[in-house]
PDB file of N, CA and C in Angstrom:
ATOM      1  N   UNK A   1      74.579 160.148  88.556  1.00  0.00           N
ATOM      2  CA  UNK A   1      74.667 160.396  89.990  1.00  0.00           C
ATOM      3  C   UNK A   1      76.087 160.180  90.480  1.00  0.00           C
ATOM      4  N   UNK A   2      76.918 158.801  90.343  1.00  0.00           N
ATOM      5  CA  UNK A   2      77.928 158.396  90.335  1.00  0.00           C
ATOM      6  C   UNK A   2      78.953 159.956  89.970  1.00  0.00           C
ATOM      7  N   UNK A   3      78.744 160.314  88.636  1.00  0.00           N
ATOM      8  CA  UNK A   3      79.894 161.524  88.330  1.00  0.00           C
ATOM      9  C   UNK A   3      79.926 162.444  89.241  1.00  0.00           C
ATOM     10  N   UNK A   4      78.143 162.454  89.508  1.00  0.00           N
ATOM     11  CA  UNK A   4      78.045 164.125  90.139  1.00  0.00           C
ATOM     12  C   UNK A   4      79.082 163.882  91.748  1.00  0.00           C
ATOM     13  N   UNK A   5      78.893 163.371  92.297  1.00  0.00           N
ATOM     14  CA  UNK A   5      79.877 162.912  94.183  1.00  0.00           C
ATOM     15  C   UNK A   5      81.346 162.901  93.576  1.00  0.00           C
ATOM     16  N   UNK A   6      81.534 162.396  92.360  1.00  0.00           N
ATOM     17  CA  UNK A   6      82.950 161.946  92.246  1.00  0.00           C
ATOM     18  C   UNK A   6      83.670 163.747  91.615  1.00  0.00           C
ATOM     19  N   UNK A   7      82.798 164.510  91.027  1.00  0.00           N
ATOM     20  CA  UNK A   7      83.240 165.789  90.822  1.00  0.00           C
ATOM     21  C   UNK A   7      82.855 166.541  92.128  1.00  0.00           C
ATOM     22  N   UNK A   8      81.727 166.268  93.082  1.00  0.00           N
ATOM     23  CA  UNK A   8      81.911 167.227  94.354  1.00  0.00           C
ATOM     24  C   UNK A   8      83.406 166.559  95.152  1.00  0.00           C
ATOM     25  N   UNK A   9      83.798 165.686  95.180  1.00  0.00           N
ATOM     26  CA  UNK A   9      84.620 165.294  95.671  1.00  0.00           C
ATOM     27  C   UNK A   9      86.056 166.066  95.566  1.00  0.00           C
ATOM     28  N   UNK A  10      86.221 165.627  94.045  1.00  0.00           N
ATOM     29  CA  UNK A  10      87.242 166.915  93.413  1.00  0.00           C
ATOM     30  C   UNK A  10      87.264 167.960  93.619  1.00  0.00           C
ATOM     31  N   UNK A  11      85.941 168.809  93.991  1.00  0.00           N
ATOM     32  CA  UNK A  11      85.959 170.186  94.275  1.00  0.00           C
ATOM     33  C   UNK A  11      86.217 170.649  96.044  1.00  0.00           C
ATOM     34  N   UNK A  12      85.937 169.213  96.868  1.00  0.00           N
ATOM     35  CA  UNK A  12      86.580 169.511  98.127  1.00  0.00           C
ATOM     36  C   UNK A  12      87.874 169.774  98.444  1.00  0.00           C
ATOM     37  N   UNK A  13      88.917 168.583  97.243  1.00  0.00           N
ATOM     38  CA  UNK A  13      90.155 168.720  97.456  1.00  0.00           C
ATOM     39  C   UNK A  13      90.867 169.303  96.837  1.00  0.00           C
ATOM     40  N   UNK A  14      90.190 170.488  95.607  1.00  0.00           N
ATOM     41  CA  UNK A  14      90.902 171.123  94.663  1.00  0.00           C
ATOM     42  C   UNK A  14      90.743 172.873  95.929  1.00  0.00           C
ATOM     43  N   UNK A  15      89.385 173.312  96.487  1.00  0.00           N
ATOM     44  CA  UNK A  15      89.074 173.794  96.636  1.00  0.00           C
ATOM     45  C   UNK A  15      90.027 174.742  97.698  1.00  0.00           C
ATOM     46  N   UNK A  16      90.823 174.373  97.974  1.00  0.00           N
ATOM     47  CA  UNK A  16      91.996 174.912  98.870  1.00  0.00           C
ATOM     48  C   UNK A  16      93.101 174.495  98.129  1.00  0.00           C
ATOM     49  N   UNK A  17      93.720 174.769  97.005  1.00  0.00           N
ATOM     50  CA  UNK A  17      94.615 174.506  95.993  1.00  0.00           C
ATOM     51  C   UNK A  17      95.680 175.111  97.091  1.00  0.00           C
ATOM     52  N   UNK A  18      97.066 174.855  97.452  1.00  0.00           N
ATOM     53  CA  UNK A  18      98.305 175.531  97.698  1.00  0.00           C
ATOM     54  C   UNK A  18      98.308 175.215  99.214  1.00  0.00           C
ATOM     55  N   UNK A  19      97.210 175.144  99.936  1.00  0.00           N
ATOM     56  CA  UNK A  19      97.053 174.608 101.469  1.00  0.00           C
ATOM     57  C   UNK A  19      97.806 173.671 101.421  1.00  0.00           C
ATOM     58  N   UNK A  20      98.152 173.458 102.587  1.00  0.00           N
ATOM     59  CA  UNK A  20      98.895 171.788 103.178  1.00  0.00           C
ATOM     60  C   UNK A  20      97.488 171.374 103.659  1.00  0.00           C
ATOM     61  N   UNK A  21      97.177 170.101 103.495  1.00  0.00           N
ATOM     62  CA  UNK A  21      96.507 169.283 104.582  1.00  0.00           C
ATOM     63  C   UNK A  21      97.041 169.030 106.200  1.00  0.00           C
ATOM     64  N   UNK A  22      95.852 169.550 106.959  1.00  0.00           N
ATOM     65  CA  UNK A  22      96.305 168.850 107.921  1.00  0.00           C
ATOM     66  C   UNK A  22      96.503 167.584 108.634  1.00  0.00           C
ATOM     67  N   UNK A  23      97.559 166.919 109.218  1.00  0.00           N
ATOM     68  CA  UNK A  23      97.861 165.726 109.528  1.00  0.00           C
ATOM     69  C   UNK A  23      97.458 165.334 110.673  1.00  0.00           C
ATOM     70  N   UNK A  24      96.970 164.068 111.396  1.00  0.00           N
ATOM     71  CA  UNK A  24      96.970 164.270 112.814  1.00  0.00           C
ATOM     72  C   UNK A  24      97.484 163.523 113.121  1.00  0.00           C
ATOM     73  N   UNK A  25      98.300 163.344 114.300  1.00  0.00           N
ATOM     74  CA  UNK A  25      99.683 163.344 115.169  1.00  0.00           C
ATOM     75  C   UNK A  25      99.067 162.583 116.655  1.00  0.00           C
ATOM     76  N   UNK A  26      99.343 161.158 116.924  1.00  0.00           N
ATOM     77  CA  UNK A  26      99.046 160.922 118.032  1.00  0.00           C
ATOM     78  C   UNK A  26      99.949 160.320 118.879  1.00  0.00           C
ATOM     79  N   UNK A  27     100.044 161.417 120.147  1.00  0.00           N
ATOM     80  CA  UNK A  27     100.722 161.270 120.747  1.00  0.00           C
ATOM     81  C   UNK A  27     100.560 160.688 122.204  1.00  0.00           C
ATOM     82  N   UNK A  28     101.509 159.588 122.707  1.00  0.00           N
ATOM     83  CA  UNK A  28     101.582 158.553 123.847  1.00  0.00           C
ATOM     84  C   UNK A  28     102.616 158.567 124.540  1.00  0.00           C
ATOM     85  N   UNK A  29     102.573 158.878 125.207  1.00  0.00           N
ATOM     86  CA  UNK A  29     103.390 158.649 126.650  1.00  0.00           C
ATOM     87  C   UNK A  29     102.987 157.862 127.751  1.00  0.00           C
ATOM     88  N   UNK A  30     104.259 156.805 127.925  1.00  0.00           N
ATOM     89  CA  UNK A  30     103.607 155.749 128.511  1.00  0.00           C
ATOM     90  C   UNK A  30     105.158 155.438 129.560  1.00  0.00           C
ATOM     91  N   UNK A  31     105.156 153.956 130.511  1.00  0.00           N
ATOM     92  CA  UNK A  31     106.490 154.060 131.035  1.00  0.00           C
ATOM     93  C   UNK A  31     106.191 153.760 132.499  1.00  0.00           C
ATOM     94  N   UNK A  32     106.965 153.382 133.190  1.00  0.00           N
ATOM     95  CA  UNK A  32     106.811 152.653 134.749  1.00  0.00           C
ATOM     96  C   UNK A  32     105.453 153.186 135.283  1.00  0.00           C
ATOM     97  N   UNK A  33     104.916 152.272 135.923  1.00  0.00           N
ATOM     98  CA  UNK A  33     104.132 152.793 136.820  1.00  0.00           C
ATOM     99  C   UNK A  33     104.270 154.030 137.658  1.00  0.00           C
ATOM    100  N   UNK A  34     103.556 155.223 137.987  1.00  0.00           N
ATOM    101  CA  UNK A  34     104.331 155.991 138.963  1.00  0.00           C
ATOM    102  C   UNK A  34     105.393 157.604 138.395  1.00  0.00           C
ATOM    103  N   UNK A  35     105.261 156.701 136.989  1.00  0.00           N
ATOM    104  CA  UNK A  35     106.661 157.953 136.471  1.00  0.00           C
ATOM    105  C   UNK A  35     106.045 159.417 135.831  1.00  0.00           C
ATOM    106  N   UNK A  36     106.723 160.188 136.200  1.00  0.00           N
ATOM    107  CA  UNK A  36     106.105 161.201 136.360  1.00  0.00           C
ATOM    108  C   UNK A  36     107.052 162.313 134.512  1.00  0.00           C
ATOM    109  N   UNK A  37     106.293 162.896 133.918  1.00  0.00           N
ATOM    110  CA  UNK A  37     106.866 163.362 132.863  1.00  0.00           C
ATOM    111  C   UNK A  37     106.177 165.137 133.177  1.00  0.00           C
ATOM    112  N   UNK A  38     106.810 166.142 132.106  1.00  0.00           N
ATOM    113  CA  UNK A  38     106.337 167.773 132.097  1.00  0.00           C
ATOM    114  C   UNK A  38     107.076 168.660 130.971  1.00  0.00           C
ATOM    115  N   UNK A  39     106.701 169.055 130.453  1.00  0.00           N
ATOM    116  CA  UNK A  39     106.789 169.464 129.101  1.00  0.00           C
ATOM    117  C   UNK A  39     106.345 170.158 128.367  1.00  0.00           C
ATOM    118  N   UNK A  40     106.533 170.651 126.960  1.00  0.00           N
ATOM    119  CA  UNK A  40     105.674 171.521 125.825  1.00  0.00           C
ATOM    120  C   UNK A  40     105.491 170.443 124.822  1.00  0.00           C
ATOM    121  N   UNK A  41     104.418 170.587 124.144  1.00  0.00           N
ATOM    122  CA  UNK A  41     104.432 170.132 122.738  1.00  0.00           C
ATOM    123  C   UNK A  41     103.831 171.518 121.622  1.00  0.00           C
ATOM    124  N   UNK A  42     104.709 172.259 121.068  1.00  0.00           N
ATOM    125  CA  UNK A  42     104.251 172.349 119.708  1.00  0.00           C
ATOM    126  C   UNK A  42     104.082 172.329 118.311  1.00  0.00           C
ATOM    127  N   UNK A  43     102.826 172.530 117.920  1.00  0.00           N
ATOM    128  CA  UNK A  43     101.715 172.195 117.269  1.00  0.00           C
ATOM    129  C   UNK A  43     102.077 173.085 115.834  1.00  0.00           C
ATOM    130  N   UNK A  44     102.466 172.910 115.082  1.00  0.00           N
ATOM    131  CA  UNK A  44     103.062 173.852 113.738  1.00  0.00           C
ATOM    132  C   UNK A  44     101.337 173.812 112.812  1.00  0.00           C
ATOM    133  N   UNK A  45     100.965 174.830 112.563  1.00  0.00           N
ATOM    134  CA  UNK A  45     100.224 174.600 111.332  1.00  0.00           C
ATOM    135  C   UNK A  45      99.742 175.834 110.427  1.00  0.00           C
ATOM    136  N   UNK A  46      99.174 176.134 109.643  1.00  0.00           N
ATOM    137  CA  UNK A  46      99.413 177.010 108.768  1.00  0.00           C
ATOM    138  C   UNK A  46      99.054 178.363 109.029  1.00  0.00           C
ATOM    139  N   UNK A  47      98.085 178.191 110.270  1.00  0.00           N
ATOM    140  CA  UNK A  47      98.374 179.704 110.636  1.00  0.00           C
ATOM    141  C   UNK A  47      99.265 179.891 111.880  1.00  0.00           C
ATOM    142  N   UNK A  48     100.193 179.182 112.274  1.00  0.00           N
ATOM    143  CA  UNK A  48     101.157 179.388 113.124  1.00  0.00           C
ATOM    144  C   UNK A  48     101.502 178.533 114.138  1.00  0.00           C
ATOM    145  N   UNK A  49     102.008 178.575 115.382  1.00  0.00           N
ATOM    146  CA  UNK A  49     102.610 177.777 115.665  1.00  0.00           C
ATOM    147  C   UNK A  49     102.016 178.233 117.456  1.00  0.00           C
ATOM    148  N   UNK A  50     101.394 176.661 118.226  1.00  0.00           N
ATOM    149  CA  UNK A  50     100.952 176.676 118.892  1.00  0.00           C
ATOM    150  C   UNK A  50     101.389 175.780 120.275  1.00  0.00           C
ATOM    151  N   UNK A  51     101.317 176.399 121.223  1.00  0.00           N
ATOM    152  CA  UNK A  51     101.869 175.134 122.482  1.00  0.00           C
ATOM    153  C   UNK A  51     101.397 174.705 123.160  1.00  0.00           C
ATOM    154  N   UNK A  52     101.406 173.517 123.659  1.00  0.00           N
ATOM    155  CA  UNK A  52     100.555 173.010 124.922  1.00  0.00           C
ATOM    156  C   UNK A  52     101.670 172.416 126.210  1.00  0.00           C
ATOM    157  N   UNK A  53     100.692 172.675 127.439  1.00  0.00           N
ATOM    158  CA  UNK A  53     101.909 172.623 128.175  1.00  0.00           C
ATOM    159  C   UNK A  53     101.066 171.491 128.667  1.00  0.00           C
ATOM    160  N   UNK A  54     102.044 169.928 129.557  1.00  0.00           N
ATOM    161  CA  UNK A  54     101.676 168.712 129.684  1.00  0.00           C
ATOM    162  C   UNK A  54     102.395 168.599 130.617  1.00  0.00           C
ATOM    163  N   UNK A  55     101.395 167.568 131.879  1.00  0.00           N
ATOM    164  CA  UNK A  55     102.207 167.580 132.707  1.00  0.00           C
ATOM    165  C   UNK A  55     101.384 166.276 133.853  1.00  0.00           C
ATOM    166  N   UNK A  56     102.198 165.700 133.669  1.00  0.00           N
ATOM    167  CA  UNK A  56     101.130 164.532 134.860  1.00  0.00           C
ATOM    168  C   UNK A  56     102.284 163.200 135.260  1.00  0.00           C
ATOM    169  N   UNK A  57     101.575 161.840 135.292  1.00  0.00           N
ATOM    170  CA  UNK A  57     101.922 160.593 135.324  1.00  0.00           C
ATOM    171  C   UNK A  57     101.159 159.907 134.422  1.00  0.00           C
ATOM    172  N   UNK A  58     102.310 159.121 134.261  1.00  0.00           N
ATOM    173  CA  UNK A  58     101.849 158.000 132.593  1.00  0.00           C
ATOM    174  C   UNK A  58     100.836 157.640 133.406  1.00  0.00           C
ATOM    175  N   UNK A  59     100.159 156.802 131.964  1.00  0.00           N
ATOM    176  CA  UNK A  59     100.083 157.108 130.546  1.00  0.00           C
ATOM    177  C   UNK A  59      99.167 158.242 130.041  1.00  0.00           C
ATOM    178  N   UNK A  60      99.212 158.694 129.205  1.00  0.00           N
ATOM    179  CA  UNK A  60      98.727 159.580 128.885  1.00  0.00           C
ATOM    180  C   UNK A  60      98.614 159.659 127.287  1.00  0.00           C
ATOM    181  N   UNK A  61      97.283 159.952 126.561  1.00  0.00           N
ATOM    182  CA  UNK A  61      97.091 159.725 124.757  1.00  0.00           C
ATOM    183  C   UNK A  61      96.385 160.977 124.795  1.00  0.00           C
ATOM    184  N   UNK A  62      97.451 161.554 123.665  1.00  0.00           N
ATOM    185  CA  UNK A  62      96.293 162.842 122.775  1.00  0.00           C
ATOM    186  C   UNK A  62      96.914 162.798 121.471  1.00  0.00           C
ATOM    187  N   UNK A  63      95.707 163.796 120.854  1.00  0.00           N
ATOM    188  CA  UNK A  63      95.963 163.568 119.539  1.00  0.00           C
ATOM    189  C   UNK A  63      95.722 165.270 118.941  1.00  0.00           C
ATOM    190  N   UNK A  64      96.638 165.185 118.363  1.00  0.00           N
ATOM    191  CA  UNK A  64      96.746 166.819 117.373  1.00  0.00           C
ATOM    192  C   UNK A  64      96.720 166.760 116.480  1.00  0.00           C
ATOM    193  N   UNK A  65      95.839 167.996 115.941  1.00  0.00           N
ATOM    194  CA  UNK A  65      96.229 168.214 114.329  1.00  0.00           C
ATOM    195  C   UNK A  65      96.812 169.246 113.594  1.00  0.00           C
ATOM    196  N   UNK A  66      97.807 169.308 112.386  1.00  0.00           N
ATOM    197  CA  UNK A  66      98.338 170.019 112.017  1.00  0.00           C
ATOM    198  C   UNK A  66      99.888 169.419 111.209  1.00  0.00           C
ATOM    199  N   UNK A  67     100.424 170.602 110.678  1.00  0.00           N
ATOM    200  CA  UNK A  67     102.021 169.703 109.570  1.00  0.00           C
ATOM    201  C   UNK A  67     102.622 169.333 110.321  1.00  0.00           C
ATOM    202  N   UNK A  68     102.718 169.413 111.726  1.00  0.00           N
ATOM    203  CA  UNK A  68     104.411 169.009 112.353  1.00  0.00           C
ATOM    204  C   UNK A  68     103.747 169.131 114.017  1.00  0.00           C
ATOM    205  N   UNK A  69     104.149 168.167 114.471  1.00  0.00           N
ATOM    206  CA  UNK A  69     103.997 167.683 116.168  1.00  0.00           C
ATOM    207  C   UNK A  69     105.836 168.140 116.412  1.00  0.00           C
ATOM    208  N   UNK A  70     106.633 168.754 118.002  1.00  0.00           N
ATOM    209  CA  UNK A  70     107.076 168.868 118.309  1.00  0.00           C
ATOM    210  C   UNK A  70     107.251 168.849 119.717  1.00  0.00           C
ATOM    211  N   UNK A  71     107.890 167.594 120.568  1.00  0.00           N
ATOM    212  CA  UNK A  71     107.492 167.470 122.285  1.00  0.00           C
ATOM    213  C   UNK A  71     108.959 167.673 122.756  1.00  0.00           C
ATOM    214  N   UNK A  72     108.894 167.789 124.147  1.00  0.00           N
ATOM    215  CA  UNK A  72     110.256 168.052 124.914  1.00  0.00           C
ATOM    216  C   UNK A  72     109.612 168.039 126.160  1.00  0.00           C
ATOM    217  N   UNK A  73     110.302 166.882 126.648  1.00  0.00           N
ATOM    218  CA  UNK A  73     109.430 166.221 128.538  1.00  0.00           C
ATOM    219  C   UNK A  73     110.877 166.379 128.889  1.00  0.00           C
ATOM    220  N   UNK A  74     111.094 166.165 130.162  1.00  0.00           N
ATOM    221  CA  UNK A  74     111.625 165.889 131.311  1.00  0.00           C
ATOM    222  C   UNK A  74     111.062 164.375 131.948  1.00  0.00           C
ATOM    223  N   UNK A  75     111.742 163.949 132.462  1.00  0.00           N
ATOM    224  CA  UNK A  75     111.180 162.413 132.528  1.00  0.00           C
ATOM    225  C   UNK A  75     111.787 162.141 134.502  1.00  0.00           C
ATOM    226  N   UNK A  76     110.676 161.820 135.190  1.00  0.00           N
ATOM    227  CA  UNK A  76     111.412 161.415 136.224  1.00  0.00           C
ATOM    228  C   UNK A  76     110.487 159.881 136.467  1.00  0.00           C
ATOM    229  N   UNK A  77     111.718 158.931 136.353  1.00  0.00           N
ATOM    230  CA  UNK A  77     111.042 157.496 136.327  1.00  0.00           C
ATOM    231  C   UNK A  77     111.601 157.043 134.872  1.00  0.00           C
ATOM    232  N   UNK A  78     111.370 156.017 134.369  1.00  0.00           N
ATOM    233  CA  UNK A  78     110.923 155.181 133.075  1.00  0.00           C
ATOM    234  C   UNK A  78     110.285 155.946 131.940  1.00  0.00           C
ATOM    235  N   UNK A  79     110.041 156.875 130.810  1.00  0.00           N
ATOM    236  CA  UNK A  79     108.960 157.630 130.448  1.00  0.00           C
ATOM    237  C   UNK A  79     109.275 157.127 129.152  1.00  0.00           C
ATOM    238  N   UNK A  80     108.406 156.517 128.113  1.00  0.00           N
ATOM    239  CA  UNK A  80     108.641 156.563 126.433  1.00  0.00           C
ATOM    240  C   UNK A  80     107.416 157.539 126.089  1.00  0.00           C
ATOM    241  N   UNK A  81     108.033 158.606 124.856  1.00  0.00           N
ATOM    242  CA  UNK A  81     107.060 159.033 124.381  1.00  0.00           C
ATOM    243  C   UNK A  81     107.286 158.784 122.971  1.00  0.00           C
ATOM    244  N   UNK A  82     105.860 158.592 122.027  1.00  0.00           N
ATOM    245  CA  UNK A  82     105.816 158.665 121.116  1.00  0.00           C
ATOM    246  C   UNK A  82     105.204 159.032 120.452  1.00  0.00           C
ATOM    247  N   UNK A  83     105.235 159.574 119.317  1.00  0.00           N
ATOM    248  CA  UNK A  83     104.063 160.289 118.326  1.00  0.00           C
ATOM    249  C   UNK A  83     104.489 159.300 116.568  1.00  0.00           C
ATOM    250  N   UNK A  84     102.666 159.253 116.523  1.00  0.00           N
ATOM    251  CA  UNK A  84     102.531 158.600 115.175  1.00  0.00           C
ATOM    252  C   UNK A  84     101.920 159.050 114.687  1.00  0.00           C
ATOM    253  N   UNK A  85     102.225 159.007 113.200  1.00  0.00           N
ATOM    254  CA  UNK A  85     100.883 159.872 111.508  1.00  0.00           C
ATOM    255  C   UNK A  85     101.272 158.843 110.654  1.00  0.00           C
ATOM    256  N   UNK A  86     100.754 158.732 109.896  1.00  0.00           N
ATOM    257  CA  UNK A  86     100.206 158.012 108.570  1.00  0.00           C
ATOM    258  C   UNK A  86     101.615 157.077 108.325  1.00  0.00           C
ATOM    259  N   UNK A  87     101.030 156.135 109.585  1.00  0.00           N
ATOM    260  CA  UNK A  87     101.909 154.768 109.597  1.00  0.00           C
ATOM    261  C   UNK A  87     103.463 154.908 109.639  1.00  0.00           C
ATOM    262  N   UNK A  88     104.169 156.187 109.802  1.00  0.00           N
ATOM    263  CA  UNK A  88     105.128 156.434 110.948  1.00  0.00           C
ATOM    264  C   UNK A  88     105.335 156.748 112.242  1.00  0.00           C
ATOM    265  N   UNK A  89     106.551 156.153 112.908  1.00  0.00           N
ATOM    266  CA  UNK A  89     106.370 156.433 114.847  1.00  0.00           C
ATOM    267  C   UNK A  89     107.737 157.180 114.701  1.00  0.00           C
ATOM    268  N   UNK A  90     107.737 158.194 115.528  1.00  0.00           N
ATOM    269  CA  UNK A  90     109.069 158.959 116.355  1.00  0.00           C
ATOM    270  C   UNK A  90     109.037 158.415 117.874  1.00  0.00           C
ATOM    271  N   UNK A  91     110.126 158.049 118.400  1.00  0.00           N
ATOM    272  CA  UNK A  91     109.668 157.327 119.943  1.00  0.00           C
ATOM    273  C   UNK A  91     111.574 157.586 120.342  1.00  0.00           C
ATOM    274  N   UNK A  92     111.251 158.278 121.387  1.00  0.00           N
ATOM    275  CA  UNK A  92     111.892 158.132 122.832  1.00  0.00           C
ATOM    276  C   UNK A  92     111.964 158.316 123.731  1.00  0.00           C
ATOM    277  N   UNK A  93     113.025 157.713 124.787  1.00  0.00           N
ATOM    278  CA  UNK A  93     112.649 157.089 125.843  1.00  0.00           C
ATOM    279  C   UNK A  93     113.796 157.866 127.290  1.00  0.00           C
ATOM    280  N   UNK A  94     113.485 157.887 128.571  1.00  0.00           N
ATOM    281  CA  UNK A  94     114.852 158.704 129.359  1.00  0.00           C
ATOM    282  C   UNK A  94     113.992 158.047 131.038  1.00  0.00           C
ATOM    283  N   UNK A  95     114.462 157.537 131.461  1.00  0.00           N
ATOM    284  CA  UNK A  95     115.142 157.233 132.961  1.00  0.00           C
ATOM    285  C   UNK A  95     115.206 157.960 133.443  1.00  0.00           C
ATOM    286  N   UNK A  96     114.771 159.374 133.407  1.00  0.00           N
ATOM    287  CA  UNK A  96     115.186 160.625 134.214  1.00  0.00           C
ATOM    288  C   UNK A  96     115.642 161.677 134.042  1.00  0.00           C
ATOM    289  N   UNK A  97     115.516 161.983 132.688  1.00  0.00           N
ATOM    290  CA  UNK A  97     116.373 163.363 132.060  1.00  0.00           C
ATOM    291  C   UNK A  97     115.594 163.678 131.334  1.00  0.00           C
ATOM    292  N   UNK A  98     115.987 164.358 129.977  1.00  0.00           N
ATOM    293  CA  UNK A  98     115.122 165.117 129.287  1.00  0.00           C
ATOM    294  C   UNK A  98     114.925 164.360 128.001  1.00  0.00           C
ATOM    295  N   UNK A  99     113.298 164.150 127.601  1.00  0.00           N
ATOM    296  CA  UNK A  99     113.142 163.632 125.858  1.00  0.00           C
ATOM    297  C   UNK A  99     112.755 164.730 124.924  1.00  0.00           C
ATOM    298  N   UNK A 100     113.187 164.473 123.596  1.00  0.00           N
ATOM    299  CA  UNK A 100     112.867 165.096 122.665  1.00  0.00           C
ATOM    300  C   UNK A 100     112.189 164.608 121.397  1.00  0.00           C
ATOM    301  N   UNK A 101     110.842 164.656 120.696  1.00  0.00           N
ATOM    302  CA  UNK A 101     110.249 163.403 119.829  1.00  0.00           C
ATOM    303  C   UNK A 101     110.074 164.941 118.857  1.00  0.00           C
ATOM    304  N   UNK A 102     110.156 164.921 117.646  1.00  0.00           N
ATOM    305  CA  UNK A 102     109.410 165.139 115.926  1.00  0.00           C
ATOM    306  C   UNK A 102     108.817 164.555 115.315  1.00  0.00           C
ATOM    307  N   UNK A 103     107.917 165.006 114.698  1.00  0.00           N
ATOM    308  CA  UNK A 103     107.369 164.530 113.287  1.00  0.00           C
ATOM    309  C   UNK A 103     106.779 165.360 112.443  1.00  0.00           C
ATOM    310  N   UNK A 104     106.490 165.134 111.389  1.00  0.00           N
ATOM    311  CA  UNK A 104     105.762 166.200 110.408  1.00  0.00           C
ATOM    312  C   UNK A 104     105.818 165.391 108.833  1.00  0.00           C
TER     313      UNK A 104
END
């Protein structure tokens, strides 16, 4: 019984041989009370490349999936943004101008 799960197993992750896995990417924006951020983030993944447009007052958590997270806010106020995957962080931060965060 033991073999048989441990070979379906193998056949989940063999079964898309040459694919990337997708990663997921969570992203936080956080920062003064009040502060207001607006922006794109996109979303890279193997069938192409996708955007979301964001736009509010901190804080704010989402989470994506796919090879590569890409954000660009405008920051009016205090704003840190950051995005984390598999126990790495990209994080920065602007007083009022423009941020830019990667990962993949």
């Amino acid at each position: 019984m033991r073999s048989a799960v441990v070979a379906a197993l193998g056949l989940a992750f063999t079964a898309h041989a040459g694919e990337t896995m997708a990663k997921t990417f969570h992203l936080s924006i956080s920062g003064d009370g009040g502060a207001r951020y607006g922006g794109t983030c996109s979303i890279t993944t193997a069938a192409g490349e996708q955007r979301v447009e964001l736009e509010g007052i901190v804080p704010l958590q989402r989470t994506f999936d796919g090879d590569g997270l890409s954000c660009r806010f405008r920051a009016e106020g205090l704003v840190v943004v950051e995005i984390a995957h598999d126990g790495s962080r990209s994080r920065a931060a602007s007083s009022g101008g423009s941020i830019q965060v990667s990962a993949r």
